[in-house]
Protein backbone atom coordinates (compact mmCIF):
# COMPACT_ATOMS: atom_id res chain seq x y z
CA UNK A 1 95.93 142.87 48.61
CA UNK A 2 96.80 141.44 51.91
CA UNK A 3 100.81 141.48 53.37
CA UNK A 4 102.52 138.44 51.70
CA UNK A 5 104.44 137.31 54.40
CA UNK A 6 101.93 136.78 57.17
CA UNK A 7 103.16 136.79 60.77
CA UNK A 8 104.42 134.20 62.08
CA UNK A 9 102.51 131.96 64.68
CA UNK A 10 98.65 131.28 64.14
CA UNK A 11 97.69 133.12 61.46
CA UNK A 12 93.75 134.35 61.66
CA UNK A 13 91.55 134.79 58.24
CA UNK A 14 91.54 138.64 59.00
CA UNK A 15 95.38 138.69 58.89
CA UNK A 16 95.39 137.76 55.51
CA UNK A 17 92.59 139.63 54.05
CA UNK A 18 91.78 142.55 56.30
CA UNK A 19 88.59 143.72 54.78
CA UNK A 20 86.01 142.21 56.42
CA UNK A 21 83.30 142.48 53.53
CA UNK A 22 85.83 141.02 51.14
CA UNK A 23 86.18 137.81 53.67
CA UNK A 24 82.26 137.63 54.00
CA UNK A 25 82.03 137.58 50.28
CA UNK A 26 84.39 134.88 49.83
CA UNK A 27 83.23 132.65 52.54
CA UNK A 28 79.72 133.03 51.33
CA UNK A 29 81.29 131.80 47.83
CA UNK A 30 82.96 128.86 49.79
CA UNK A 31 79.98 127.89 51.48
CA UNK A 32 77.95 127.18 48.59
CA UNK A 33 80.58 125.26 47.21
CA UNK A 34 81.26 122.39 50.39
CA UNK A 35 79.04 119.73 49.86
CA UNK A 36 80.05 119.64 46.31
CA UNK A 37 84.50 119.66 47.58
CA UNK A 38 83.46 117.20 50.14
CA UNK A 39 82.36 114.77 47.73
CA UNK A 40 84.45 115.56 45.09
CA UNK A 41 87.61 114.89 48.14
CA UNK A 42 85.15 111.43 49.45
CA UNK A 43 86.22 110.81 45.31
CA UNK A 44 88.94 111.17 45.08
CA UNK A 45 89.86 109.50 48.51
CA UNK A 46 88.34 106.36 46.54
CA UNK A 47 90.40 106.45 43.80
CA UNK A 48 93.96 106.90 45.19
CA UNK A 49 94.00 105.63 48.77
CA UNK A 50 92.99 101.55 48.44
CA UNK A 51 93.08 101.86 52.64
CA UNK A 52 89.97 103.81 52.12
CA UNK A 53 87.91 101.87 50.20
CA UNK A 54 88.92 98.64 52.21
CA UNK A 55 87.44 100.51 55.63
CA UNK A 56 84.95 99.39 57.13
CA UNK A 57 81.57 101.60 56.48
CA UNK A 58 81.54 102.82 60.63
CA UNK A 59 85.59 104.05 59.55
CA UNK A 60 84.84 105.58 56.27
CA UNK A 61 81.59 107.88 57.93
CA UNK A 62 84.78 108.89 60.64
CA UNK A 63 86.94 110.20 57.11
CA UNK A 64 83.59 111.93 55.87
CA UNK A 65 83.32 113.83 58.73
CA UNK A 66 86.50 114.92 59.22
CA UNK A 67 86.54 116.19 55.78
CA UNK A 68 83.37 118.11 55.68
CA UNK A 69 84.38 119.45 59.00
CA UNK A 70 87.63 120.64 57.18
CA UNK A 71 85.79 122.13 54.27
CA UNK A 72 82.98 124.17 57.20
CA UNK A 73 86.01 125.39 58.95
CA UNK A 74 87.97 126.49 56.17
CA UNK A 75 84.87 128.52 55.38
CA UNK A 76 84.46 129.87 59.02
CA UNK A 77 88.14 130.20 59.18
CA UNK A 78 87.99 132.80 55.95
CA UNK A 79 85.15 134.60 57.06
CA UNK A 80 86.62 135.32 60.27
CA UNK A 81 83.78 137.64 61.83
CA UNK A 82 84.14 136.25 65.68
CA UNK A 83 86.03 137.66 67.88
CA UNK A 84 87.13 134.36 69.19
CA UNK A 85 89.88 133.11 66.74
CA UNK A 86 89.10 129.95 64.80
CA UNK A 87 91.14 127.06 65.59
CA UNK A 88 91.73 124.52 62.15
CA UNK A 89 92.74 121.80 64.63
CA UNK A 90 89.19 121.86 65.73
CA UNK A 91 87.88 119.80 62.94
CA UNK A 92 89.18 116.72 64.22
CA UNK A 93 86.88 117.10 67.25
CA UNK A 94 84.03 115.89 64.44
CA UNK A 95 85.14 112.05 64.64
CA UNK A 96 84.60 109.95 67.90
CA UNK A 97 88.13 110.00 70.09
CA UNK A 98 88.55 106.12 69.10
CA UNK A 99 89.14 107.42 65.48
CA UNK A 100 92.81 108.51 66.20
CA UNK A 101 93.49 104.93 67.46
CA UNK A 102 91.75 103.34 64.25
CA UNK A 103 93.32 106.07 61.44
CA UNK A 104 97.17 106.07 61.41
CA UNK A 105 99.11 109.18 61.25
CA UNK A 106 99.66 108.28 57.62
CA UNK A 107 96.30 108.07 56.82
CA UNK A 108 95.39 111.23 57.89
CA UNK A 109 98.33 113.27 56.30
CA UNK A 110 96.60 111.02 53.56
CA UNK A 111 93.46 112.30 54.01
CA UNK A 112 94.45 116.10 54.40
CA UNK A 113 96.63 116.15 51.15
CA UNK A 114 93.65 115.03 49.15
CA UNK A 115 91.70 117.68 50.61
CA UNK A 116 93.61 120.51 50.33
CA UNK A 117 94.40 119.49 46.79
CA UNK A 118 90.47 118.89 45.94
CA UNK A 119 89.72 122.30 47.49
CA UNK A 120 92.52 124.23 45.28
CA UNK A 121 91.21 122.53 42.32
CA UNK A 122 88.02 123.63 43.29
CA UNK A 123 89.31 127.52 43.79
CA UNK A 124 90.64 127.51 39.98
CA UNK A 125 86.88 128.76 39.63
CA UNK A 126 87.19 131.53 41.42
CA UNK A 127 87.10 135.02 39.87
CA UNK A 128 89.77 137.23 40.65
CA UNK A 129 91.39 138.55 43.01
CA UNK A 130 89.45 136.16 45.48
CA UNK A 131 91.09 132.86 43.53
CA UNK A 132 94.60 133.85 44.91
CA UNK A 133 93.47 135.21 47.87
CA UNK A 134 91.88 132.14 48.54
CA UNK A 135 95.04 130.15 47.27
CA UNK A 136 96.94 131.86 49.92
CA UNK A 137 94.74 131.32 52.61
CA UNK A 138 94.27 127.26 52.76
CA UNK A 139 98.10 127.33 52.56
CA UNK A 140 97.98 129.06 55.58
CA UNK A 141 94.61 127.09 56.71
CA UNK A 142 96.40 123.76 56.00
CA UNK A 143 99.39 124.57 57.92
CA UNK A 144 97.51 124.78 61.01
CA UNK A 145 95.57 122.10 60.52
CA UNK A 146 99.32 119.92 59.98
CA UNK A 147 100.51 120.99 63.24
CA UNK A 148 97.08 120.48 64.97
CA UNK A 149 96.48 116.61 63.60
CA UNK A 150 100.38 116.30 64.62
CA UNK A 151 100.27 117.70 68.45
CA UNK A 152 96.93 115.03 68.36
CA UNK A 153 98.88 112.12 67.68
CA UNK A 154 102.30 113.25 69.19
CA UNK A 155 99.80 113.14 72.83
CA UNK A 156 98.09 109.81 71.65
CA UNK A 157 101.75 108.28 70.97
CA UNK A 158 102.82 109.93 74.28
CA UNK A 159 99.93 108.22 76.14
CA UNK A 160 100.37 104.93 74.54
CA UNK A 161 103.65 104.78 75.36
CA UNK A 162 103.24 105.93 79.36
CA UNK A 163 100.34 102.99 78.75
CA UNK A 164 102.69 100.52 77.39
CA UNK A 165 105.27 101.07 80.39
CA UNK A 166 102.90 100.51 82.50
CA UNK A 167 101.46 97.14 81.03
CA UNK A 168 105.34 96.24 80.41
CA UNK A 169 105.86 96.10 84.14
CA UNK A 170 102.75 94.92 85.17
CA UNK A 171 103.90 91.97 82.50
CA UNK A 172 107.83 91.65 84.20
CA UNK A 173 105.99 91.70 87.65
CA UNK A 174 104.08 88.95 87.56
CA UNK A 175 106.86 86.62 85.84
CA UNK A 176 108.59 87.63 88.66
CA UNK A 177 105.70 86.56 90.64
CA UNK A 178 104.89 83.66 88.53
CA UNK A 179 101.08 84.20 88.11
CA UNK A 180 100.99 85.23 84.66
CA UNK A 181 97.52 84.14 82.96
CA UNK A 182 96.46 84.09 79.82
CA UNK A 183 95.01 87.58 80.00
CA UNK A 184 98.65 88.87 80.01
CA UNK A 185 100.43 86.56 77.76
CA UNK A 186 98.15 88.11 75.67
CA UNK A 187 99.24 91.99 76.63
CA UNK A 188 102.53 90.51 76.39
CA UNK A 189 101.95 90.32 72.66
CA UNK A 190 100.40 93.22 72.48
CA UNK A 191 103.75 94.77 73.65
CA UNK A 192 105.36 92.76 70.76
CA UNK A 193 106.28 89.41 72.31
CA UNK A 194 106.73 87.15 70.09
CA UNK A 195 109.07 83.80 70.27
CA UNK A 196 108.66 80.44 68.38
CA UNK A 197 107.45 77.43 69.76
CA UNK A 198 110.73 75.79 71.90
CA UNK A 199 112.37 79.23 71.78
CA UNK A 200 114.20 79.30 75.24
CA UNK A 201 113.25 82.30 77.49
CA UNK A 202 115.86 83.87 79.91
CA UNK A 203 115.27 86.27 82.90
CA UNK A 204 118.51 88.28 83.32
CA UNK A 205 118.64 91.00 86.67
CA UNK A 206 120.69 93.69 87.31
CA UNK A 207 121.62 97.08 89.17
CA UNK A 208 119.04 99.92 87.87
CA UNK A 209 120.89 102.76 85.78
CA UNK A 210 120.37 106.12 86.55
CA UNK A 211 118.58 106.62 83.35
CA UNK A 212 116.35 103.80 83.34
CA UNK A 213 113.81 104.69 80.79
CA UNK A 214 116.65 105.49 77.94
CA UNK A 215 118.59 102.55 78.91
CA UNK A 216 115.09 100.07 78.37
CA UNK A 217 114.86 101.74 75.18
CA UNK A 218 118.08 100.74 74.38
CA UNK A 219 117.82 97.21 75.39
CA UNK A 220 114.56 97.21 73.44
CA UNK A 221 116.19 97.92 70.40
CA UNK A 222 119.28 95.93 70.38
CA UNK A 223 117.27 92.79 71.51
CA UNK A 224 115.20 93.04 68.30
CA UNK A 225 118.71 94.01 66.35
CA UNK A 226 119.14 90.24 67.39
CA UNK A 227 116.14 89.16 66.85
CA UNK A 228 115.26 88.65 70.06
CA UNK A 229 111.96 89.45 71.96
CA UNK A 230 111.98 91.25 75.34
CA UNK A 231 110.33 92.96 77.92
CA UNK A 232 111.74 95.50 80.48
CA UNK A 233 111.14 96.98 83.76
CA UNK A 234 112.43 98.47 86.62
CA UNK A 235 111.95 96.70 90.42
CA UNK A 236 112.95 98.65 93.44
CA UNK A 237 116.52 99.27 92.70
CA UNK A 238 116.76 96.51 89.89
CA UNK A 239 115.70 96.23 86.11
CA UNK A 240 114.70 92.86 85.08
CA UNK A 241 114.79 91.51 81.66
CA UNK A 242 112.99 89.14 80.27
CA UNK A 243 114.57 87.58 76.89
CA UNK A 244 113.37 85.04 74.36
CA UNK A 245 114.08 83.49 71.25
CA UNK A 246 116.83 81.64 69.50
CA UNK A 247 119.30 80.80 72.43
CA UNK A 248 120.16 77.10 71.98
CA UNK A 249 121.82 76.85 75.26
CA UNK A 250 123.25 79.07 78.57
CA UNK A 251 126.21 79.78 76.91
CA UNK A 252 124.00 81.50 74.00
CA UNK A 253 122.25 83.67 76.57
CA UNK A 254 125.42 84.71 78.36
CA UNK A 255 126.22 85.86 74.52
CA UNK A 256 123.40 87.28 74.56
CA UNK A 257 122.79 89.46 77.33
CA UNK A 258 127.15 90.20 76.98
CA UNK A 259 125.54 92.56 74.50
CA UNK A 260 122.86 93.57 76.58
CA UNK A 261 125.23 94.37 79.88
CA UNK A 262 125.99 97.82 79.36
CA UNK A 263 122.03 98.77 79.88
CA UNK A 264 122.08 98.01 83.14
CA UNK A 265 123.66 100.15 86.25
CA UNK A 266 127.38 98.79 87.52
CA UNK A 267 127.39 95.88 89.00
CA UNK A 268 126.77 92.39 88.73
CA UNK A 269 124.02 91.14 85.87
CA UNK A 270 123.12 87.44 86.70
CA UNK A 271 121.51 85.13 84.41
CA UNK A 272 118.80 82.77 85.06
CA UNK A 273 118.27 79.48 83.75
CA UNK A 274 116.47 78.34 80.72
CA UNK A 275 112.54 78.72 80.71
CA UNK A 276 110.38 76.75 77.66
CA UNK A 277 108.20 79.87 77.46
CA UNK A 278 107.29 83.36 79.00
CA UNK A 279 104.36 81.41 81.23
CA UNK A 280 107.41 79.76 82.77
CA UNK A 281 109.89 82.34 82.76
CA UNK A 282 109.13 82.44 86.60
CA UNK A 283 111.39 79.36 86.70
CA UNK A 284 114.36 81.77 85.48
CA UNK A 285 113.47 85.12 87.23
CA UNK A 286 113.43 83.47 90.91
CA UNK A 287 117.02 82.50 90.76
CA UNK A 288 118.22 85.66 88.60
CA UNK A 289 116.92 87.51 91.66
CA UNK A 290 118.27 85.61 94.27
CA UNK A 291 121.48 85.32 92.34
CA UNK A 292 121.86 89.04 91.76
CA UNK A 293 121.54 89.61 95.80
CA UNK A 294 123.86 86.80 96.66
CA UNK A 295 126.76 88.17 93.56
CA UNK A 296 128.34 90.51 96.12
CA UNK A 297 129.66 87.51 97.72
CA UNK A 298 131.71 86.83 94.56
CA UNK A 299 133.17 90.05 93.41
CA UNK A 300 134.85 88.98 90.76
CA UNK A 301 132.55 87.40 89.27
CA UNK A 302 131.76 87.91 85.65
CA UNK A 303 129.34 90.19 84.10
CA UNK A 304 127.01 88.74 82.81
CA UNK A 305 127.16 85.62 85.20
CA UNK A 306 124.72 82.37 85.11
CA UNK A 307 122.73 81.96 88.08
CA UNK A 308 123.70 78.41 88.83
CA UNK A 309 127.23 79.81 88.35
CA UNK A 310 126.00 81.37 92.23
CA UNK A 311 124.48 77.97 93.73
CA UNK A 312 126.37 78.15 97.15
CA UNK A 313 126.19 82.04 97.25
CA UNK A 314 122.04 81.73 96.59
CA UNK A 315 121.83 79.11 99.44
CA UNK A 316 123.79 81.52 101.69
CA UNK A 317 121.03 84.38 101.01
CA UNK A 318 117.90 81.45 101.87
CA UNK A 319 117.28 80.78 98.12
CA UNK A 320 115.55 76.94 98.80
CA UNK A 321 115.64 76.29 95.45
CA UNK A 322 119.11 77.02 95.22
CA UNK A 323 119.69 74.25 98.54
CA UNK A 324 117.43 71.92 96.56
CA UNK A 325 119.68 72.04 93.56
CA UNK A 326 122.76 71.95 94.83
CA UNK A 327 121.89 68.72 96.62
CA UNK A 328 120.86 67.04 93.60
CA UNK A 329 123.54 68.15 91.41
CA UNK A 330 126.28 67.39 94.22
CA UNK A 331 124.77 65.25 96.89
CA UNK A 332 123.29 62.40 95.08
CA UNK A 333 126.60 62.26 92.50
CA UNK A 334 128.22 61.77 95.35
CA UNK A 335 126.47 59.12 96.89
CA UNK A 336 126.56 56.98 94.03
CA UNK A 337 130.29 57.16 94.14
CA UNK A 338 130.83 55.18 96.89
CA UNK A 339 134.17 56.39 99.07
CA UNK A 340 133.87 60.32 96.92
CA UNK A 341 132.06 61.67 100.21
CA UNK A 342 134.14 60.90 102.69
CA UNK A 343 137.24 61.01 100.46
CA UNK A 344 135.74 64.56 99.96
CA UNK A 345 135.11 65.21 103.42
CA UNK A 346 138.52 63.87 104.84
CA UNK A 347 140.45 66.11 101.48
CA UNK A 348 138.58 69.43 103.00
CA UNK A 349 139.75 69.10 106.54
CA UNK A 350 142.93 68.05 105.53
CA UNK A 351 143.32 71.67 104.01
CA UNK A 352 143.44 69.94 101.03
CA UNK A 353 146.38 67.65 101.30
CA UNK A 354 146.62 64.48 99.11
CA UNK A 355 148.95 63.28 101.26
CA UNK A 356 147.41 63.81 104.23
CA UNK A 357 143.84 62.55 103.12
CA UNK A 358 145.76 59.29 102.08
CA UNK A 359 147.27 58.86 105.30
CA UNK A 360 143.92 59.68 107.48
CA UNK A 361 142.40 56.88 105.29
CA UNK A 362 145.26 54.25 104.78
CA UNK A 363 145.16 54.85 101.13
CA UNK A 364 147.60 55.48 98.54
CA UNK A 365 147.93 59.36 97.58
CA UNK A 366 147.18 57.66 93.89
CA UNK A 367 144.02 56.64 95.02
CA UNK A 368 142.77 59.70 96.63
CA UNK A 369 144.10 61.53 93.11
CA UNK A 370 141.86 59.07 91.32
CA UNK A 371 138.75 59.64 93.57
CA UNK A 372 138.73 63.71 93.61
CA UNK A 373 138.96 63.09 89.77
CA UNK A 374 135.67 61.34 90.27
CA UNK A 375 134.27 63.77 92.12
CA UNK A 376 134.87 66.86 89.39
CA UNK A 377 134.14 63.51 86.33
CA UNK A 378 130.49 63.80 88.25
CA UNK A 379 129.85 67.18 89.78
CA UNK A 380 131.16 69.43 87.53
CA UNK A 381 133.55 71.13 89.98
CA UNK A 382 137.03 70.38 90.95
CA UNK A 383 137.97 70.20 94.17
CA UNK A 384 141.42 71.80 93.86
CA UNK A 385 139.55 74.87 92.95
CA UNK A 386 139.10 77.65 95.54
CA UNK A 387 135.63 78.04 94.29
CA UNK A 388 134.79 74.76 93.23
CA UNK A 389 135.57 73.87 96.93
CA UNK A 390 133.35 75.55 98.19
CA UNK A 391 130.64 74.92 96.34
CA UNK A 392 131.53 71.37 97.29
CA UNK A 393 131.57 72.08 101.34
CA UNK A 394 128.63 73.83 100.71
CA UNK A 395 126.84 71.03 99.24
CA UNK A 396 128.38 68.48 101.97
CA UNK A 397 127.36 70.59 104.54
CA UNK A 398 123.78 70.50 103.32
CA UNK A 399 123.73 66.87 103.00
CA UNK A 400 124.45 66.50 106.62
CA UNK A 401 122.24 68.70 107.67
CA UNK A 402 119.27 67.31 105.99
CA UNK A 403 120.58 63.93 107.13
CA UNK A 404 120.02 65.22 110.36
């Protein structure tokens, strides 16, 4: 009788049952016996896994071949006789290499259980001592096997997901770019995005962390704690996220990607604006970008921070889009408001003296109150704020110059 506790490690045929003749005998036994296991296991396969009978006939020859090569190898394995060492893991070399992408992990562990349990049934016919000699050896067989089909899919999983990184920022840089075409909006899904029709898509930008990969991850899986869909990447000495779903509004995203902040390095995380989908989300990423380069010039600015927050920073940094805006958000409210722009103009060099304004323009101090009220009633920004201010020379200063 062979030592009941094995060695640990791979265990070989011969270190179970150390008399050679007795292991030719049994295999010889086994042999005779494997195209009647394999169909009994094809059988039973049928009549407890429903996956298996819906396959394809191309998917179901991959699971017969698998399982006969388990059956030959359990026989070789027994017999033992070559000097080379068996290896159980081998028998998944008998289906094409596109099988472990088309048979889940769960299928297989599936497939082995019903195997190993077909073959022991089988054994109850054994005389003995070879019935629990056999017994003992597909335990040990079966191990092997476990560990081989799960170092097989642990590399396939590894490969996918040094695959998926890859496609994930070949995704992120060409939003950044803009040129995404329909061949990646459709890896895009294949990464998992998916937002509803009118879901609003953000592009938020910030300072890499020093553990980039762990902190994507992370982002990954609090996005889709909020039902959100996203895609991550690193560029240069940035990581770039791309958000979608249910964010009714800029606020929402700031909300949003609040939760989000802590993934990326210190510093500031800027916000662009609202895209209709991912083929737009260039539309977002542009001024994210140009925001999160221009944020040093506000440092205390919050974190996360909207990129139109940054207008007169952006146009300091060359962002043209930024100049463009900025002019039509500022510029053209303040034509229409007939004395605002050089009510505005005359406030600013006054150092911003009501007084003095009304006295450079033979005005009541009342009536340069009421007009600067204007101004923030149809700009958005108050002039009496520091930064509103100069958002507001900023955007005069442009105005002249393209008058010019």
């Amino acid at each position: 009788m062979p030592d009941p506790k094995p060695p640990l490690g791979a265990v070989r045929g011969r270190d179970l049952i150390p008399d050679a003749a007795v292991r030719r005998r049994m295999a010889k036994r086994l042999a005779s016996k494997t195209a009647e296991l394999t169909t009994a296991t094809l059988t039973a396969m049928d009549r407890r896994h429903d996956w298996f009978a819906a396959m394809n006939p191309e998917h179901r020859s991959w699971i017969t071949l698998v399982a006969r090569a388990g059956i030959d190898r359990f026989v070789t394995w027994t017999d033992d006789s070559d000097d080379a060492s068996p290896d159980p893991s081998d028998l998944f070399n008998a289906a094409p290499r596109q099988a472990a992408r088309r048979i889940s992990l769960h299928q297989t562990v599936e497939l082995l259980r019903t195997t190993i349990e077909v073959v022991e049934q089988g054994l109850a016919a054994f005389p003995e001592p070879d019935r629990s000699l056999l017994q003992l050896a597909i335990v040990h067989y079966s191990r092997e096997v476990a560990f081989g089909a799960a170092e097989i899919y642990a590399q396939a999983a590894e490969k996918r997901g040094d695959w998926d990184s890859r496609l994930e920022a070949l995704v992120v840089d060409s939003v950044v770019r803009g040129d995404l075409d329909e061949d990646l909006l459709s890896r895009a899904a294949a990464l998992g995005w998916s937002t509803a029709a009118g879901d609003a898509v953000h592009v938020a930008v910030g300072p890499l962390p020093a553990d980039a990969d762990i902190m994507a991850d992370r982002l990954h899986g609090r996005a889709a704690q909020a039902r959100l869909a996203a895609l991550v990447s690193p560029l240069d000495d940035r990581l770039v996220a791309v958000v979608g779903g249910g964010l009714a509004d800029d606020e929402a995203a700031l909300k949003a990607f609040a939760e989000l902040s802590d993934c990326f390095g210190d510093g500031p995380v800027v916000v662009g604006p609202r895209a209709f989908d991912l083929a737009s989300a260039h539309l977002s990423a542009r001024p994210a970008l140009a925001g999160q380069k221009a944020a040093a010039m506000w440092p205390t600015a919050p974190r996360p921070v909207l990129a139109g927050d940054l207008l007169a920073e952006r146009v300091l940094v060359g962002d043209e889009s930024a100049s463009d805006e900025l002019a039509a958000r500022v510029g053209a409210d303040l034509a229409r408001g007939g004395d605002l722009r050089l009510t505005l103009t005359a406030y600013f060099d006054e150092g911003g003296s009501v007084e003095a304004t009304a006295r450079r323009l033979f005005c009541h101090p009342n009536t340069v109150r009421y007009r600067l009220r204007r101004v923030t009633d149809l700009t958005g920004y108050d002039p009496g704020s520091p930064r509103d201010a100069f958002t507001l020379q900023t955007a005069l200063k442009l105005s002249r110059l393209r008058a010019a």
